[in-house]
PDB file of N, CA and C in Angstrom:
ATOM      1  N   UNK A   1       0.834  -1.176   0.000  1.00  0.00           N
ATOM      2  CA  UNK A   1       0.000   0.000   0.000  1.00  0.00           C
ATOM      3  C   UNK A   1       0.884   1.246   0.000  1.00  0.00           C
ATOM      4  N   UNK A   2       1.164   2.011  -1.086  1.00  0.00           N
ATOM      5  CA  UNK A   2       1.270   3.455  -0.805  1.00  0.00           C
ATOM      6  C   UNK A   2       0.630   4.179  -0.383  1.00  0.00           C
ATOM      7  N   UNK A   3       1.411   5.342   0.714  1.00  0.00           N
ATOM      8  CA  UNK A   3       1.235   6.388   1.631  1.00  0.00           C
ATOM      9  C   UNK A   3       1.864   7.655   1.084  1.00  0.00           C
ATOM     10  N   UNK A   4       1.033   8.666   1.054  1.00  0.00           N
ATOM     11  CA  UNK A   4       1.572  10.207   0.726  1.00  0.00           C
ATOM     12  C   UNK A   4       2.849  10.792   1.809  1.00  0.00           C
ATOM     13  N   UNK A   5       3.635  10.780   1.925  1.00  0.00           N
ATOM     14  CA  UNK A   5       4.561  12.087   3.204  1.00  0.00           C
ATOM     15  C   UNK A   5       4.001  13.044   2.331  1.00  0.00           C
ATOM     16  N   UNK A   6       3.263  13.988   3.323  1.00  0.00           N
ATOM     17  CA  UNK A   6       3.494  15.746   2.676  1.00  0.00           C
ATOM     18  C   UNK A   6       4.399  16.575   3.724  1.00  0.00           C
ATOM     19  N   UNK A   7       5.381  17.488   3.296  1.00  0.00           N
ATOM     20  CA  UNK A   7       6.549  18.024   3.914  1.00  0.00           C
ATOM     21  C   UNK A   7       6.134  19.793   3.558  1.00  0.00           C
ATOM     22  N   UNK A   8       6.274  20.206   4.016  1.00  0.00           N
ATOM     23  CA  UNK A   8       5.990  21.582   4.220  1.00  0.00           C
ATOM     24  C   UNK A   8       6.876  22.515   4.525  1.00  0.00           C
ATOM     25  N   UNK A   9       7.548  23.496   4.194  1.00  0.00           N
ATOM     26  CA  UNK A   9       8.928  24.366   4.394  1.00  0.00           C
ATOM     27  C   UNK A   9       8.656  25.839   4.371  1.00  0.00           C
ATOM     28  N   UNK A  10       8.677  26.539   5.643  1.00  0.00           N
ATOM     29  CA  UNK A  10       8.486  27.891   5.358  1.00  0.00           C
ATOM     30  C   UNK A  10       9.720  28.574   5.754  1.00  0.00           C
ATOM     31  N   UNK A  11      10.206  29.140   4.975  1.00  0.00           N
ATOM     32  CA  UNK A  11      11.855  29.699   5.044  1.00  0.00           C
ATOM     33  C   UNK A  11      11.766  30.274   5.885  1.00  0.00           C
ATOM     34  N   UNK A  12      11.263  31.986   5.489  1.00  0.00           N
ATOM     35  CA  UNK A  12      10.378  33.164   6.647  1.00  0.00           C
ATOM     36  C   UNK A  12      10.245  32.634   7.706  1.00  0.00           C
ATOM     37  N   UNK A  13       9.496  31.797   8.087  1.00  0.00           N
ATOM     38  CA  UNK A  13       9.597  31.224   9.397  1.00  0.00           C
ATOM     39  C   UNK A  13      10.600  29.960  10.091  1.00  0.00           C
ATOM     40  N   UNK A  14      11.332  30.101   9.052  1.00  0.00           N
ATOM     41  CA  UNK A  14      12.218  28.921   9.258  1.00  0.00           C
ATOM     42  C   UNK A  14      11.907  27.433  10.455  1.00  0.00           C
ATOM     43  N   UNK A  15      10.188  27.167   9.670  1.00  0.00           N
ATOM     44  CA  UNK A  15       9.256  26.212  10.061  1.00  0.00           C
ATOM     45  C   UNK A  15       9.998  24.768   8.936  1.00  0.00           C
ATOM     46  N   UNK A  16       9.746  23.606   9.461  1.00  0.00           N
ATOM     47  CA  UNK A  16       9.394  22.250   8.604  1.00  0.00           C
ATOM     48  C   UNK A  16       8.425  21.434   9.307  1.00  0.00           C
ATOM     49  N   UNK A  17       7.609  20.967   8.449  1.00  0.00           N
ATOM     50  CA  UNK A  17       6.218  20.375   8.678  1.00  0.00           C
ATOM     51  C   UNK A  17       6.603  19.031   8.034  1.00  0.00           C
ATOM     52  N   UNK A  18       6.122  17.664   8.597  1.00  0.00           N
ATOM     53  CA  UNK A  18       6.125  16.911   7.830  1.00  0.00           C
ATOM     54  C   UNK A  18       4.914  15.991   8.345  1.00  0.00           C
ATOM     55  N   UNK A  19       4.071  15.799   6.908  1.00  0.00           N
ATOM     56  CA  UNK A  19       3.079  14.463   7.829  1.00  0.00           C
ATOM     57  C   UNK A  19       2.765  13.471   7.096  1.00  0.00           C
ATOM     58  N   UNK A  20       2.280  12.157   7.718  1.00  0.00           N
ATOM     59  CA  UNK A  20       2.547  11.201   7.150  1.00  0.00           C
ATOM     60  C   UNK A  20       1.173  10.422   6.954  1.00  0.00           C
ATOM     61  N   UNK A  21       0.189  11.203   7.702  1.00  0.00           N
ATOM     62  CA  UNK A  21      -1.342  10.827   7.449  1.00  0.00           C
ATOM     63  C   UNK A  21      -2.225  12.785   8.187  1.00  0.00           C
ATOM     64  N   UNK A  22      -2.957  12.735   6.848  1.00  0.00           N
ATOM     65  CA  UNK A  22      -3.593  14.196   6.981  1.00  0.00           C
ATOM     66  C   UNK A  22      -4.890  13.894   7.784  1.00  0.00           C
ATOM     67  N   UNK A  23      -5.172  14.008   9.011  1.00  0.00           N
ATOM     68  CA  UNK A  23      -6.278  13.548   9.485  1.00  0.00           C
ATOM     69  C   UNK A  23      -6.195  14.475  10.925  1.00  0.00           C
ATOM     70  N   UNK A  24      -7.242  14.984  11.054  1.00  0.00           N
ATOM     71  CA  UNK A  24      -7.295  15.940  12.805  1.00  0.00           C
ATOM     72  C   UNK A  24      -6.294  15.255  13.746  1.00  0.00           C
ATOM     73  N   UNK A  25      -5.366  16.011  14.305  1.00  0.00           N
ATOM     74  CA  UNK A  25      -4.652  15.401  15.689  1.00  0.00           C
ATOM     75  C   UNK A  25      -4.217  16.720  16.374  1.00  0.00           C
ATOM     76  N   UNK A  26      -3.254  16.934  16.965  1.00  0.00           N
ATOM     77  CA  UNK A  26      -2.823  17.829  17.960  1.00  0.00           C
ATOM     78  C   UNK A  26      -0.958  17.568  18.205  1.00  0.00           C
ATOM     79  N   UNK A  27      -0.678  18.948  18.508  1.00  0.00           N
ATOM     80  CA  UNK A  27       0.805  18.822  18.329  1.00  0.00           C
ATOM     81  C   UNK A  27       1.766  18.635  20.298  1.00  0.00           C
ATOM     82  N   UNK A  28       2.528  17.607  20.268  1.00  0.00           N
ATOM     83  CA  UNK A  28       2.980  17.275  21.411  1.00  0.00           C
ATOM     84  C   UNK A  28       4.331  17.426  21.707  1.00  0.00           C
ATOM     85  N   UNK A  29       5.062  18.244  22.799  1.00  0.00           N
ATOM     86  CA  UNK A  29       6.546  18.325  22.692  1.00  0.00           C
ATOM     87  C   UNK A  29       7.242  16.901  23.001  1.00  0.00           C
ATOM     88  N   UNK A  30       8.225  17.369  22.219  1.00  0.00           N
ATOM     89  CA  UNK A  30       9.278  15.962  22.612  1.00  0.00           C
ATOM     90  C   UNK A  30      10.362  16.212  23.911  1.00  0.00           C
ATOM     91  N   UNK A  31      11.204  15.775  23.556  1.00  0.00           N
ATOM     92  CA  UNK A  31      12.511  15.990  24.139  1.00  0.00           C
ATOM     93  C   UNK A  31      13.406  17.307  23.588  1.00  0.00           C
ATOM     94  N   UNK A  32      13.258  17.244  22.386  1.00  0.00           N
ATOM     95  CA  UNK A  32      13.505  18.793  22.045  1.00  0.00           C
ATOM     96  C   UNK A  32      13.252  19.594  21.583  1.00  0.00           C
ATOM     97  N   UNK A  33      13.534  20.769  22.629  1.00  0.00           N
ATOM     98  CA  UNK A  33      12.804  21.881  22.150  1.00  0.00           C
ATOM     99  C   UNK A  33      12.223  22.398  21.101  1.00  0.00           C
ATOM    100  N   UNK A  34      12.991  22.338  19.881  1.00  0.00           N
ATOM    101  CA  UNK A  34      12.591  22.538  18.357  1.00  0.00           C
ATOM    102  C   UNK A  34      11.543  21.808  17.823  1.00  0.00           C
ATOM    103  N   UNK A  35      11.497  20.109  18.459  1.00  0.00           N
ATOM    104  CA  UNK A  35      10.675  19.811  17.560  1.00  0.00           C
ATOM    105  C   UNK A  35       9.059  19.044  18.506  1.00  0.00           C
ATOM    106  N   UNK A  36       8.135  19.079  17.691  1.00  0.00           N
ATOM    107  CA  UNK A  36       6.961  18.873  18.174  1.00  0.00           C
ATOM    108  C   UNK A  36       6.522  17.609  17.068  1.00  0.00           C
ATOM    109  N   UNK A  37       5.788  16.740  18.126  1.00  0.00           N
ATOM    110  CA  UNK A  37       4.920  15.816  17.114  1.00  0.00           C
ATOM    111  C   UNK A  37       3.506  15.539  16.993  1.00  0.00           C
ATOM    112  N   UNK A  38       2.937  15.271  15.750  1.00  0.00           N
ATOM    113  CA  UNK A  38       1.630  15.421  16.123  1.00  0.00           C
ATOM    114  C   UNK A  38       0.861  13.803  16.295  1.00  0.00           C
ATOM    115  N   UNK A  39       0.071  14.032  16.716  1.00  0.00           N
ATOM    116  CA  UNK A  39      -0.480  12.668  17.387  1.00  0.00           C
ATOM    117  C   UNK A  39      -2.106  12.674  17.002  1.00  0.00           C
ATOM    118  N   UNK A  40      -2.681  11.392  16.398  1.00  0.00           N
ATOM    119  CA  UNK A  40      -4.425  11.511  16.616  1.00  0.00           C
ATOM    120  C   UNK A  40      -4.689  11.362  17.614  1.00  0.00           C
ATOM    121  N   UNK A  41      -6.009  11.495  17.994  1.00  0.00           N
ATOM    122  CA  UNK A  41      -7.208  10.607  19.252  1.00  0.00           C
ATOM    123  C   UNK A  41      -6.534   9.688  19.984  1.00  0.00           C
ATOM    124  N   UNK A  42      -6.060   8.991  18.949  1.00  0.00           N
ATOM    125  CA  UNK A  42      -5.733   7.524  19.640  1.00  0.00           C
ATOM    126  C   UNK A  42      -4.346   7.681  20.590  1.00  0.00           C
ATOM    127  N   UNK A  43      -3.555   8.579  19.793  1.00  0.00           N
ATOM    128  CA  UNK A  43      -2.072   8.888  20.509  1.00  0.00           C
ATOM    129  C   UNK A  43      -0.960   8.370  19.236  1.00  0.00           C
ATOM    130  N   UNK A  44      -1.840   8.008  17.820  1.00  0.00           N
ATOM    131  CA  UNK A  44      -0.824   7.008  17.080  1.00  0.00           C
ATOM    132  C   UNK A  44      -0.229   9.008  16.480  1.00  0.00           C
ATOM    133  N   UNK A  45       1.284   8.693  16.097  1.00  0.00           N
ATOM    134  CA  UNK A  45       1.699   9.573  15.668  1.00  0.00           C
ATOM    135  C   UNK A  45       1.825  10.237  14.437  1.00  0.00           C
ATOM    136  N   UNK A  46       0.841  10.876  13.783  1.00  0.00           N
ATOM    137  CA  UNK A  46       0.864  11.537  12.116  1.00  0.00           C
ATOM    138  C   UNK A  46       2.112  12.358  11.632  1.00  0.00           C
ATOM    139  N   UNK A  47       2.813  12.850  12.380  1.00  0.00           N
ATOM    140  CA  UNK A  47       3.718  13.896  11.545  1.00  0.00           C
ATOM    141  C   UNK A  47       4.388  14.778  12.973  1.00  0.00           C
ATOM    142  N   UNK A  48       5.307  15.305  12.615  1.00  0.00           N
ATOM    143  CA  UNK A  48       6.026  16.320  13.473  1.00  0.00           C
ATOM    144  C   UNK A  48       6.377  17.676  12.529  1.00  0.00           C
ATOM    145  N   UNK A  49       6.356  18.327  13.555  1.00  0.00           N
ATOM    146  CA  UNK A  49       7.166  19.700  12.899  1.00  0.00           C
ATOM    147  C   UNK A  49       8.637  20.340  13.962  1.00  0.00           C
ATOM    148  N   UNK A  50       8.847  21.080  12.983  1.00  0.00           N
ATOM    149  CA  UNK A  50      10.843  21.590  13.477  1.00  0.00           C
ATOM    150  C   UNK A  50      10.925  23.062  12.977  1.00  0.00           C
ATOM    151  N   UNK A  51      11.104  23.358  14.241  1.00  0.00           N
ATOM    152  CA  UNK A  51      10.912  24.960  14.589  1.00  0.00           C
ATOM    153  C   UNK A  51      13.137  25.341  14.265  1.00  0.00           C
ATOM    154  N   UNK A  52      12.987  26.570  13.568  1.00  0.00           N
ATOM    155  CA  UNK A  52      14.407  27.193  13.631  1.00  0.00           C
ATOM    156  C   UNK A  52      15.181  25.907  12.746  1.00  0.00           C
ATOM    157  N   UNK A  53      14.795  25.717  12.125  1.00  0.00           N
ATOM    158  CA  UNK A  53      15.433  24.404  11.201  1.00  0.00           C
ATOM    159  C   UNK A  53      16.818  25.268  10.621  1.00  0.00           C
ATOM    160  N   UNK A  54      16.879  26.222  10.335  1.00  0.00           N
ATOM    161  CA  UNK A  54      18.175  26.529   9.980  1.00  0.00           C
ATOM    162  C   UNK A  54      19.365  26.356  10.776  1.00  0.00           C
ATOM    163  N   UNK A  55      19.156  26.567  12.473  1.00  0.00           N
ATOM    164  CA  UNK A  55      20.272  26.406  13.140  1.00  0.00           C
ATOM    165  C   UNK A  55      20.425  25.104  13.363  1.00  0.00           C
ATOM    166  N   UNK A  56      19.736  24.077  12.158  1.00  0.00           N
ATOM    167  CA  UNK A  56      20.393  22.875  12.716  1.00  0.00           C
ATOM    168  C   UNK A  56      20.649  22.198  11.555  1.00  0.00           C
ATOM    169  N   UNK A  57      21.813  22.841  10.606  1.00  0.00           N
ATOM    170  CA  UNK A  57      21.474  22.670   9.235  1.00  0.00           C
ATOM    171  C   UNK A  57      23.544  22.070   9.336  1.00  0.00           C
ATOM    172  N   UNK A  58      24.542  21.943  10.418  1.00  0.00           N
ATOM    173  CA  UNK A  58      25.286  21.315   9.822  1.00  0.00           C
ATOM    174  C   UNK A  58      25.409  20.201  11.087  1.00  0.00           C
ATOM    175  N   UNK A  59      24.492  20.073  12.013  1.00  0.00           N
ATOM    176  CA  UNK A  59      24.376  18.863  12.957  1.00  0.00           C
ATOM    177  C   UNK A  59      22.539  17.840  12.700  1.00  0.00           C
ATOM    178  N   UNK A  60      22.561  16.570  12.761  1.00  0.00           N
ATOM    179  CA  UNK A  60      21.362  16.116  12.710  1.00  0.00           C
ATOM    180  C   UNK A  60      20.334  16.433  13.743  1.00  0.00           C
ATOM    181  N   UNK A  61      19.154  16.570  13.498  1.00  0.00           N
ATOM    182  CA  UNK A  61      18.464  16.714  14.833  1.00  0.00           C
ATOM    183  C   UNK A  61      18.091  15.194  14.957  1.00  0.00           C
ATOM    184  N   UNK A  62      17.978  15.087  16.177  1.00  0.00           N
ATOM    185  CA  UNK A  62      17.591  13.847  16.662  1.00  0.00           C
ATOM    186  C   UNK A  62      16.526  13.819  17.775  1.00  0.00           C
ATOM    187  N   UNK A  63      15.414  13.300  17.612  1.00  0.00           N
ATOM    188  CA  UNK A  63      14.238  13.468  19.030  1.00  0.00           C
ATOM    189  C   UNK A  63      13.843  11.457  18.567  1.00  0.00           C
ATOM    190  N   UNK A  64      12.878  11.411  19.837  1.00  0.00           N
ATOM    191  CA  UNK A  64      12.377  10.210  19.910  1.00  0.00           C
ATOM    192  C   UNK A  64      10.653  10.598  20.132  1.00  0.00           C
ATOM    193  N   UNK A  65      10.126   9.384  19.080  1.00  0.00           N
ATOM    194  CA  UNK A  65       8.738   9.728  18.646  1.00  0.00           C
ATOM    195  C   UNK A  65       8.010   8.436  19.864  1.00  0.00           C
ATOM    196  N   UNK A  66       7.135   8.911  20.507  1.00  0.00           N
ATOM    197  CA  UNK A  66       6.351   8.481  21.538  1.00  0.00           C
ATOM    198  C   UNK A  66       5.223   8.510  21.187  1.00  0.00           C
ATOM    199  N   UNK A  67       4.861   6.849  21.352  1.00  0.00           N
ATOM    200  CA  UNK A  67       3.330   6.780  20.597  1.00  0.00           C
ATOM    201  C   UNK A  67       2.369   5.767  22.061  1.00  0.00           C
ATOM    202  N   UNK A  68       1.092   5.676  21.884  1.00  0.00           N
ATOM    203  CA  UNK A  68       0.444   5.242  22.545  1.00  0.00           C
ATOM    204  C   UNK A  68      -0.433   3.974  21.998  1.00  0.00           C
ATOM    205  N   UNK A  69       0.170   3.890  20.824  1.00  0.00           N
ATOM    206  CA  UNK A  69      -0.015   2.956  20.298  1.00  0.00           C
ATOM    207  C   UNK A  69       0.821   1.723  19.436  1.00  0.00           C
ATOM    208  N   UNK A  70       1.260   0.630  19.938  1.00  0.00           N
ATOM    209  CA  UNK A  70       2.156  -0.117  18.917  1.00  0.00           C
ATOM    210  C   UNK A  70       2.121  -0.122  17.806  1.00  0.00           C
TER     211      UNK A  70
END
């Protein structure tokens, strides 16, 4: 089965959006600061976004995605 990623980039705001199912959820912090993930109802995880993406443009960011669902 193919799945869409839609990725989203706003320079100006030096925002990145990425999601991996388009469906109502809500955005949850991680471990770091920059980045947020979004989660449905259930807690399963659709997509994250990454705040200030430029200052992290010659190290990887790295967070851990926490789901409530296996």
């Amino acid at each position: 089965m193919e799945k869409n990623i839609n990725v989203w980039f706003d320079k100006e705001a030096d925002f990145l959006e990425v999601m991996f199912d388009v469906k109502a959820g809500y955005f949850k912090e991680t471990e770091n600061e920059d980045v947020m993930e979004k989660v449905d109802a259930d807690g399963t995880v659709i997509g994250f976004s990454i705040l200030h993406v430029s200052q992290h443009e010659k190290s990887p960011i790295s967070f851990g995605i926490k789901s409530s669902v296996a």
